[in-house]
Protein backbone atom coordinates (compact mmCIF):
# COMPACT_ATOMS: atom_id res chain seq x y z
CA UNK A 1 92.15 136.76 119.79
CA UNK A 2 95.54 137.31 119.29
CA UNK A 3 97.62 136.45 116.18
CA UNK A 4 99.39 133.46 117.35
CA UNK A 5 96.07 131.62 118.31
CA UNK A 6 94.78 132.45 114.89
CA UNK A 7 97.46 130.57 113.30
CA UNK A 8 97.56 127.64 115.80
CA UNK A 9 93.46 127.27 115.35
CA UNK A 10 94.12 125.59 111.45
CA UNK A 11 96.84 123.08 113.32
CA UNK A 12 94.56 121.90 116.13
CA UNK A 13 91.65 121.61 113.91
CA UNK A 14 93.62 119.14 111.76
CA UNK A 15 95.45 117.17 114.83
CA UNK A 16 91.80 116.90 116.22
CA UNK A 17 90.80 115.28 112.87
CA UNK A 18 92.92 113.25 112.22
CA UNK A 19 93.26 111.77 115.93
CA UNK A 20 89.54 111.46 115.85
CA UNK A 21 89.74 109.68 112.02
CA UNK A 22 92.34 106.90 113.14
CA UNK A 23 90.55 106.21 116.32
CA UNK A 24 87.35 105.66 113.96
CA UNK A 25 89.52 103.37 111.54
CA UNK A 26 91.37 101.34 114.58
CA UNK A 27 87.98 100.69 116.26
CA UNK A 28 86.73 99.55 112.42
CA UNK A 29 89.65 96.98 112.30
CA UNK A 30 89.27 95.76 115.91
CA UNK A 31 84.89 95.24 115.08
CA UNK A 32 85.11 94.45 111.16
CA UNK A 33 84.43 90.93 110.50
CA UNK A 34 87.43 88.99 109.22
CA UNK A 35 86.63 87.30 106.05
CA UNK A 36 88.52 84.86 104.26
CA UNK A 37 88.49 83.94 100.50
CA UNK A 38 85.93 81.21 99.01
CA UNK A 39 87.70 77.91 99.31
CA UNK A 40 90.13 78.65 102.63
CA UNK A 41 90.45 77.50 105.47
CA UNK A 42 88.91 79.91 108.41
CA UNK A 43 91.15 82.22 109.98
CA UNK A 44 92.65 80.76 113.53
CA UNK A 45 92.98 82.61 116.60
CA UNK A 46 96.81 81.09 117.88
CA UNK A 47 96.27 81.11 121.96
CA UNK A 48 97.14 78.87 125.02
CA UNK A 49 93.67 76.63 124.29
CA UNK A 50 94.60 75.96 120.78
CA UNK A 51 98.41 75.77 120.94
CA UNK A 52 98.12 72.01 121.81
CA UNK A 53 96.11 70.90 118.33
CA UNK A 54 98.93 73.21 116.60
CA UNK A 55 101.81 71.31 117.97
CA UNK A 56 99.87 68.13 117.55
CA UNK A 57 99.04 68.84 113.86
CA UNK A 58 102.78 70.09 112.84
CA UNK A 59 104.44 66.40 114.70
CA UNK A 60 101.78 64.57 112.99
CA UNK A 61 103.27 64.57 109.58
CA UNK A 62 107.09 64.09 110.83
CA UNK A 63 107.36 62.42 107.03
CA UNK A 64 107.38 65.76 104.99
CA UNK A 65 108.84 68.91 104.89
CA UNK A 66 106.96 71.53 107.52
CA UNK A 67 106.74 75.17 107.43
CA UNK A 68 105.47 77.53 110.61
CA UNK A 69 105.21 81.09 109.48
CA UNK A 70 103.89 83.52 112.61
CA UNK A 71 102.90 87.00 111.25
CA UNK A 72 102.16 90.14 113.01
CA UNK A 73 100.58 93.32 112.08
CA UNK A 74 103.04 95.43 114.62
């Protein structure tokens, strides 16, 4: 084994740790369970199916002052 590999070992070891650690904590995120507080409403998946009851909710109430706020996580 040569010098240079025996300093690059220590740098591959923690790449190949933390790769392997975020993979494990993406995959938890994408399988957890999404949980909301007691009392609120359930969480809402926004797609094509449900995009109709949106839009019919939010031009229901044409009377008061309406708010759409679309977050992301990226």
């Amino acid at each position: 084994m040569s010098a240079r590999d025996s300093r690059l070992r220590p740098i591959f070891a923690v790449a190949g740790i933390v790769l392997v650690s975020g993979a494990l904590w993406i995959g938890w995120l994408m399988t957890s369970p999404r949980r909301v507080p007691a009392g609120q409403p359930a969480l809402a998946r926004l797609d094509a199916e449900s995009l109709p009851a949106l839009r019919d909710a939010f031009n229901a109430h044409t009377d008061a002052v309406r708010l759409l706020v679309l977050l992301s996580p990226t």
